[in-house]
PDB file of N, CA and C in Angstrom:
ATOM      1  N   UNK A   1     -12.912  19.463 -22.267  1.00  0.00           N
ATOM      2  CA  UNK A   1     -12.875  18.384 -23.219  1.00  0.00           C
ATOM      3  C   UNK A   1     -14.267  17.751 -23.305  1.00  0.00           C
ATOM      4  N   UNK A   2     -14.528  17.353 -24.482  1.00  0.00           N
ATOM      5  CA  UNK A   2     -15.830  16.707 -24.902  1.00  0.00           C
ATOM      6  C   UNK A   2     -15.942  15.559 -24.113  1.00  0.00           C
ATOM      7  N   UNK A   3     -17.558  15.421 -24.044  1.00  0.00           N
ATOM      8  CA  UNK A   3     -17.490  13.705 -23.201  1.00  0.00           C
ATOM      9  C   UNK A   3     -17.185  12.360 -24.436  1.00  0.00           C
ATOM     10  N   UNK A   4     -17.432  12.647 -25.848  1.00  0.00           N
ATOM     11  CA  UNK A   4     -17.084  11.610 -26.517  1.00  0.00           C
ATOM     12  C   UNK A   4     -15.708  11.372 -26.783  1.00  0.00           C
ATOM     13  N   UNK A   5     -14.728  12.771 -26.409  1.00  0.00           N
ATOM     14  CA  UNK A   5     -13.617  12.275 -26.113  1.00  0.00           C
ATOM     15  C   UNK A   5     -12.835  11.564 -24.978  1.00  0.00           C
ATOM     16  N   UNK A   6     -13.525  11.712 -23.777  1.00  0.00           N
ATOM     17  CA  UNK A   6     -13.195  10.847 -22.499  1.00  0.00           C
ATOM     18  C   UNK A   6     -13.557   9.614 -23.277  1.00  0.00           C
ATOM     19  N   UNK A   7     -15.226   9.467 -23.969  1.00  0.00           N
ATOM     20  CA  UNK A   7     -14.971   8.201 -23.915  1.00  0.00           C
ATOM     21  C   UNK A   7     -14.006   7.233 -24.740  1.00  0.00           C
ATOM     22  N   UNK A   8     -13.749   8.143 -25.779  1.00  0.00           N
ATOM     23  CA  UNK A   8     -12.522   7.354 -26.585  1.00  0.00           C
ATOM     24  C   UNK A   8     -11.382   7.118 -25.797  1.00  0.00           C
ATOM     25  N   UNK A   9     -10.909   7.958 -25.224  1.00  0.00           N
ATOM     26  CA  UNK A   9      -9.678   7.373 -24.229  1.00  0.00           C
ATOM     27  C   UNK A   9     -10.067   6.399 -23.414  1.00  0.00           C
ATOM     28  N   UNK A  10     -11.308   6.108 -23.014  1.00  0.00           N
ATOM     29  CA  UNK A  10     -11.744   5.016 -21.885  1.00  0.00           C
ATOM     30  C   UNK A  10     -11.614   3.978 -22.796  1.00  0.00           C
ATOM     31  N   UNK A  11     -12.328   3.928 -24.114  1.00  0.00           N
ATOM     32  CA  UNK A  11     -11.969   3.056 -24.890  1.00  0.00           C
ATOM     33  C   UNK A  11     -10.909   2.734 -25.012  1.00  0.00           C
ATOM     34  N   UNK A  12      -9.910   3.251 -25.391  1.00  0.00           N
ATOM     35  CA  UNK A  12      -8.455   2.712 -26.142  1.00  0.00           C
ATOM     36  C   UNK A  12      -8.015   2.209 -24.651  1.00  0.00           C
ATOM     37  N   UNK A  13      -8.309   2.574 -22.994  1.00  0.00           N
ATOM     38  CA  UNK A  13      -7.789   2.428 -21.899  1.00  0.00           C
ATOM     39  C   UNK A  13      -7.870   1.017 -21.637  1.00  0.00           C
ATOM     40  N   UNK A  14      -9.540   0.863 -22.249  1.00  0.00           N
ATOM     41  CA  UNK A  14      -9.547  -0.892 -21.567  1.00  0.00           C
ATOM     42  C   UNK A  14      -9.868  -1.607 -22.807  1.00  0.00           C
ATOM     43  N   UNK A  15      -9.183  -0.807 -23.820  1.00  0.00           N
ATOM     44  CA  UNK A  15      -8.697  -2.494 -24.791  1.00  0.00           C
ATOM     45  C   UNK A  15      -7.049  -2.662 -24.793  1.00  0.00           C
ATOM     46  N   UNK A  16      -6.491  -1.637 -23.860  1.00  0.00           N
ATOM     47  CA  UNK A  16      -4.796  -1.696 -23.596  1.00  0.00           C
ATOM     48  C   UNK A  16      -5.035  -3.000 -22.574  1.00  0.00           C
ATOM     49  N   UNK A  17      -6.290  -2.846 -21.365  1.00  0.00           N
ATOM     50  CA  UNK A  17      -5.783  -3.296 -20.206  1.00  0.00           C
ATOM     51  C   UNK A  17      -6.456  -4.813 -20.916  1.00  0.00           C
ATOM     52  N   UNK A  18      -7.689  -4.576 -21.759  1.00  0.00           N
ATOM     53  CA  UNK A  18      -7.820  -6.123 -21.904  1.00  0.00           C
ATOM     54  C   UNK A  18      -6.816  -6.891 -22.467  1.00  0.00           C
ATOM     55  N   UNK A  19      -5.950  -6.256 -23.782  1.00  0.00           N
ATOM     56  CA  UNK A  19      -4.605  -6.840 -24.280  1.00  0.00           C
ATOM     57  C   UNK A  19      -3.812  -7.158 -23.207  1.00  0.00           C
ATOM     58  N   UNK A  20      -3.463  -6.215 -21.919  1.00  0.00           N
ATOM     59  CA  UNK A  20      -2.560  -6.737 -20.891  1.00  0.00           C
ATOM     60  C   UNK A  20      -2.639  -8.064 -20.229  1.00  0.00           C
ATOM     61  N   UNK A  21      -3.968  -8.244 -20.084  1.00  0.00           N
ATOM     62  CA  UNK A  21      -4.878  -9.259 -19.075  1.00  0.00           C
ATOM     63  C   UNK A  21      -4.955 -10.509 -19.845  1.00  0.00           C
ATOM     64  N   UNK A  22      -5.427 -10.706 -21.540  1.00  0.00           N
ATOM     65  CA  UNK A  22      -5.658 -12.114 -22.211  1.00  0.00           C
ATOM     66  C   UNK A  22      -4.393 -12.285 -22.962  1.00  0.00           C
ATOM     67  N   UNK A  23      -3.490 -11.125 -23.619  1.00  0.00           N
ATOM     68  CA  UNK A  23      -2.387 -11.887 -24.940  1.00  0.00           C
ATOM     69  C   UNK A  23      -1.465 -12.927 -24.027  1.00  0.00           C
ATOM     70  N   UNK A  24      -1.044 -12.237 -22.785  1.00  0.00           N
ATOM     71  CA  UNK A  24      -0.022 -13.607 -22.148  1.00  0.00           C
ATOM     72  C   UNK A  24      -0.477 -14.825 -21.783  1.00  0.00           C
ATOM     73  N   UNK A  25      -2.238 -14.796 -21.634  1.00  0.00           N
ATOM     74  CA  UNK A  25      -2.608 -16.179 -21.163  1.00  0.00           C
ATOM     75  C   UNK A  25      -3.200 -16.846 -22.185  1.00  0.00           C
ATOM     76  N   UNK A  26      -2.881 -16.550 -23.516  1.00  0.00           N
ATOM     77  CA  UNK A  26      -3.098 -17.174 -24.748  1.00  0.00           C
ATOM     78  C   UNK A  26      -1.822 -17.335 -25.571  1.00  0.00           C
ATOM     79  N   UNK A  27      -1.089 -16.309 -25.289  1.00  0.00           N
ATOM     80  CA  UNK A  27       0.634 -16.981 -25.691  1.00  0.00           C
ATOM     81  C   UNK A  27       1.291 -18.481 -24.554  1.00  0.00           C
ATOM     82  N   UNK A  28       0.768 -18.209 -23.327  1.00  0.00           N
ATOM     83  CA  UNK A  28       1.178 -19.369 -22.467  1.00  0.00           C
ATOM     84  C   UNK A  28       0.044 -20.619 -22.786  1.00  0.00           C
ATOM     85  N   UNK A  29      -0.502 -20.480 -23.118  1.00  0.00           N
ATOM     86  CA  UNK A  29      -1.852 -21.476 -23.491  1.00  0.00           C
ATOM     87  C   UNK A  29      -1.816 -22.338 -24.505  1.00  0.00           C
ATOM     88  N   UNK A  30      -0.654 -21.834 -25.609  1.00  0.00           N
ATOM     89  CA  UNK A  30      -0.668 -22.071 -26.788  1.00  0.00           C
ATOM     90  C   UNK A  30       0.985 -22.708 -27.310  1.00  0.00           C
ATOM     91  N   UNK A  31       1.533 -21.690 -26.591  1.00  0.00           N
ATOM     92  CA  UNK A  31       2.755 -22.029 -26.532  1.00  0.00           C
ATOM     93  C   UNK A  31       3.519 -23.238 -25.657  1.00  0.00           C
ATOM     94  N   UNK A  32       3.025 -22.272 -24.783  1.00  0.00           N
ATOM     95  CA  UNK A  32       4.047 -23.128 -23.482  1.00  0.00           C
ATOM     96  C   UNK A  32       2.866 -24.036 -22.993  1.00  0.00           C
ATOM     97  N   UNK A  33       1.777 -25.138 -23.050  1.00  0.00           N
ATOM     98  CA  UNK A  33       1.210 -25.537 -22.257  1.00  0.00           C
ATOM     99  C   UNK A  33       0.942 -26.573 -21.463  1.00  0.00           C
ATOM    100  N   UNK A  34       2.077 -27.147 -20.820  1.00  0.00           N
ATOM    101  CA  UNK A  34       2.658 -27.526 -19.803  1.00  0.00           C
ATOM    102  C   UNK A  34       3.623 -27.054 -18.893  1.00  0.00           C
ATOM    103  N   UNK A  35       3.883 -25.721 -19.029  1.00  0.00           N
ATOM    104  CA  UNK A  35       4.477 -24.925 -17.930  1.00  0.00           C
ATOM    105  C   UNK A  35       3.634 -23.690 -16.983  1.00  0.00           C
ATOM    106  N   UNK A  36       3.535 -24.017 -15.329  1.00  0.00           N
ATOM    107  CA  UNK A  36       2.828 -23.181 -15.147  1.00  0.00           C
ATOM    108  C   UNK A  36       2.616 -21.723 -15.413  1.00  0.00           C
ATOM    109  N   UNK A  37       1.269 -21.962 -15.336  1.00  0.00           N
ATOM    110  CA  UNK A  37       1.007 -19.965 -16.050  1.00  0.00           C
ATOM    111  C   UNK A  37      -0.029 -18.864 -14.723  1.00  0.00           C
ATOM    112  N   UNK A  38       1.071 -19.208 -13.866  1.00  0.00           N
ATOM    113  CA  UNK A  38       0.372 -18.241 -12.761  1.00  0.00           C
ATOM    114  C   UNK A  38       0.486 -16.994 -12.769  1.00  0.00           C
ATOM    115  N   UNK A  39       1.863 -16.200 -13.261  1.00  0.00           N
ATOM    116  CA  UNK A  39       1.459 -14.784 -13.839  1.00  0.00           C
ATOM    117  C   UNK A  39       0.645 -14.381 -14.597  1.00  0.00           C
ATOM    118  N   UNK A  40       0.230 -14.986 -16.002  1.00  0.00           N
ATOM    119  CA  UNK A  40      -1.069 -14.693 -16.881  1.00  0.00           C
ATOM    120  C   UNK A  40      -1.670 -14.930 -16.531  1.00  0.00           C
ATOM    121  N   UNK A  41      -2.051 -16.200 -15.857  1.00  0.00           N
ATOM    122  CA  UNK A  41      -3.675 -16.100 -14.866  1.00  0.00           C
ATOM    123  C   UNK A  41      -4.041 -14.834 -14.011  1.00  0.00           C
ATOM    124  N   UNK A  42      -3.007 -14.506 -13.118  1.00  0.00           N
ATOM    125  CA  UNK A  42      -3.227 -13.457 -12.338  1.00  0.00           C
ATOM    126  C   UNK A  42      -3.687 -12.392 -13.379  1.00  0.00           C
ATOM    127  N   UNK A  43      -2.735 -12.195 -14.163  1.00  0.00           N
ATOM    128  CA  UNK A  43      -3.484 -11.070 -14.933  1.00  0.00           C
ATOM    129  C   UNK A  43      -4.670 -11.052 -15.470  1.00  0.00           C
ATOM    130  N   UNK A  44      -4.542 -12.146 -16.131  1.00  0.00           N
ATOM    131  CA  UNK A  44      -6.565 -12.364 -16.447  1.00  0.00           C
ATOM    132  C   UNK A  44      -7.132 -12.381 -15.698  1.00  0.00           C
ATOM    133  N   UNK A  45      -7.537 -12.588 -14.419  1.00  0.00           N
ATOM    134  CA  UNK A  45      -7.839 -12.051 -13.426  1.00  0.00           C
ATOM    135  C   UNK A  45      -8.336 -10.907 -12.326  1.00  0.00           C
ATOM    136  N   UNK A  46      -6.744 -10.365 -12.861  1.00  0.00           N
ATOM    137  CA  UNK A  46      -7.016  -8.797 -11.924  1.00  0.00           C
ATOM    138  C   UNK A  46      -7.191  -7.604 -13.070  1.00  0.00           C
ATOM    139  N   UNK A  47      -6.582  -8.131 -14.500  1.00  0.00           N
ATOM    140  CA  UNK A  47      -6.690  -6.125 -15.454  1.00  0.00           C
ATOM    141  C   UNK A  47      -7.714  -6.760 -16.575  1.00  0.00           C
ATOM    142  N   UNK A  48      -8.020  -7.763 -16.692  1.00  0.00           N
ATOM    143  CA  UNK A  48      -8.804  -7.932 -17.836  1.00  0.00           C
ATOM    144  C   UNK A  48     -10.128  -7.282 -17.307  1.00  0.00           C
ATOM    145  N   UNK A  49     -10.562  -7.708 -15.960  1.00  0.00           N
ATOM    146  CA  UNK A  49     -12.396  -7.422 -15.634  1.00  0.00           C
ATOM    147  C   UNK A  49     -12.042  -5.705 -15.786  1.00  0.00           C
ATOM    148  N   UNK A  50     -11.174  -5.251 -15.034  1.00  0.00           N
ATOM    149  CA  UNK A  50     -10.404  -3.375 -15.022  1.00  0.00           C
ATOM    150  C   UNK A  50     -11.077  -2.799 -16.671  1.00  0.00           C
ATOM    151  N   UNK A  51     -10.419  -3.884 -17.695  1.00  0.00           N
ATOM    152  CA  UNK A  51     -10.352  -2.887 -19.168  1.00  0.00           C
ATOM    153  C   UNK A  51     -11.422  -3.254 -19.443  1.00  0.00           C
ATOM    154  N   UNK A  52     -12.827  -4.494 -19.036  1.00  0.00           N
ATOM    155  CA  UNK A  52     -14.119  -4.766 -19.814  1.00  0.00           C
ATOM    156  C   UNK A  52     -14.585  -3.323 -19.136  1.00  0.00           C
ATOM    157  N   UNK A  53     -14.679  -3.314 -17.950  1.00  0.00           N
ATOM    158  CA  UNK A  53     -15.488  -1.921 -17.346  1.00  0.00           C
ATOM    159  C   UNK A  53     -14.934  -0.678 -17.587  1.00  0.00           C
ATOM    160  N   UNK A  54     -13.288  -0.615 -18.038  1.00  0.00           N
ATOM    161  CA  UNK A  54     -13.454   0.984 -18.862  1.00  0.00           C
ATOM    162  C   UNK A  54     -13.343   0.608 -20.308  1.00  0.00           C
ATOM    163  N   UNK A  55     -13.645  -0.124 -20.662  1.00  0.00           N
ATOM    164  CA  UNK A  55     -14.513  -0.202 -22.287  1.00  0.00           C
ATOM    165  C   UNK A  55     -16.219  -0.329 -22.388  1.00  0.00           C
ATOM    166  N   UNK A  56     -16.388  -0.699 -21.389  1.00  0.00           N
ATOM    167  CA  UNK A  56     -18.151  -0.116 -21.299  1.00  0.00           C
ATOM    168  C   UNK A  56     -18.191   1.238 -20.572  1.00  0.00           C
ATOM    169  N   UNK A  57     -17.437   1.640 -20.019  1.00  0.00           N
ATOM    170  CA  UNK A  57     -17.833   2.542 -19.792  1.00  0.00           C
ATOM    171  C   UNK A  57     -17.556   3.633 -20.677  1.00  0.00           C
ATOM    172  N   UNK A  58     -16.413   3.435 -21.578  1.00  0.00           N
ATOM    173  CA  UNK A  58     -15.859   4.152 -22.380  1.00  0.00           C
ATOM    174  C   UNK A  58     -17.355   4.211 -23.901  1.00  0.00           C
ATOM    175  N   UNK A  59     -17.509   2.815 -23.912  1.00  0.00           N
ATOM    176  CA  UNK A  59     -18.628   2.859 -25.250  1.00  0.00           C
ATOM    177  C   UNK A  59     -19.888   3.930 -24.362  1.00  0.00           C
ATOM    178  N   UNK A  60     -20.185   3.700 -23.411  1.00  0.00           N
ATOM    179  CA  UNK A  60     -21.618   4.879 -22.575  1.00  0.00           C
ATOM    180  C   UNK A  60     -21.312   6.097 -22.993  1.00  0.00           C
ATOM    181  N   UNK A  61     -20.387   6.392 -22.368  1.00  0.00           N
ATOM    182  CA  UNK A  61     -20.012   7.945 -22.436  1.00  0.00           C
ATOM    183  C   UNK A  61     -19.664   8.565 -24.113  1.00  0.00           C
ATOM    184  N   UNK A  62     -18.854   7.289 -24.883  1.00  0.00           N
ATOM    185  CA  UNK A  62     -19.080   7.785 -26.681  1.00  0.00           C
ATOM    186  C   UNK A  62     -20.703   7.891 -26.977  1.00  0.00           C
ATOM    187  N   UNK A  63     -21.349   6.991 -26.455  1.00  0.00           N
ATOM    188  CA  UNK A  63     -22.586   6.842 -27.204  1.00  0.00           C
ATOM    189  C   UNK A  63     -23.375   8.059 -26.340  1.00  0.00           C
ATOM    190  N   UNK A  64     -22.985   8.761 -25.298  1.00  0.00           N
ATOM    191  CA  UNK A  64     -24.154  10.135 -24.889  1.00  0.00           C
ATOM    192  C   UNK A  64     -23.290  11.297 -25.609  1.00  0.00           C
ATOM    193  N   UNK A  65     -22.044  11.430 -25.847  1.00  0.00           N
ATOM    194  CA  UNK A  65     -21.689  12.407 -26.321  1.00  0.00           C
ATOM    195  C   UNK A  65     -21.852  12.571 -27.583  1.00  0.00           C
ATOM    196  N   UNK A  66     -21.932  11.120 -28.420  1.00  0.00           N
ATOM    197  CA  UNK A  66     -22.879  11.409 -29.329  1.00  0.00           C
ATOM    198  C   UNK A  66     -23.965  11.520 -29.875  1.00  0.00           C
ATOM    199  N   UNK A  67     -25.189  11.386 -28.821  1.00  0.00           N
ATOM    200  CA  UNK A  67     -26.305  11.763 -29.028  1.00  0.00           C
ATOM    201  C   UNK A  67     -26.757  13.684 -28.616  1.00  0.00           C
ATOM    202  N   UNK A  68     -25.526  14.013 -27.794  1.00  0.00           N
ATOM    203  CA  UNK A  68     -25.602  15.308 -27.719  1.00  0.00           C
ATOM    204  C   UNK A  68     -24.921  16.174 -28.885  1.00  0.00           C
ATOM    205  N   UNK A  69     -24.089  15.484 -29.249  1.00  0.00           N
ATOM    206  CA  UNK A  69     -23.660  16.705 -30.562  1.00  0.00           C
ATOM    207  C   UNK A  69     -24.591  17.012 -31.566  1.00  0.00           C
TER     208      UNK A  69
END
């Protein structure tokens, strides 16, 4: 498999995990905000930094596989 296709999957990987990590702590933020929000924190926390670094890493690896084609 091509490397600009790893990196598209790295891409789509960590804009899943960044959606996992910020939509609940902006639905609790917005919605609910006076009820604690210690599960969405945690998640923003632990999978959001996960999907910034496989979305940079995902944009590296698109951007060498496309300077090699």
């Amino acid at each position: 498999m091509r490397l600009s296709r790893w990196g598209i999957a790295f891409i789509q990987l960590g804009a899943l995990l960044l959606a996992i990590g910020l939509v609940p702590l902006g639905i609790m933020a917005t919605l609910f905000p006076g009820v604690s929000a210690l599960v969405p924190v945690l998640l923003s926390l632990s999978v959001a930094p996960l999907g910034g670094l496989c979305l940079l890493a995902g944009l590296v690896m698109w951007g060498i596989g496309a300077v090699r084609r």
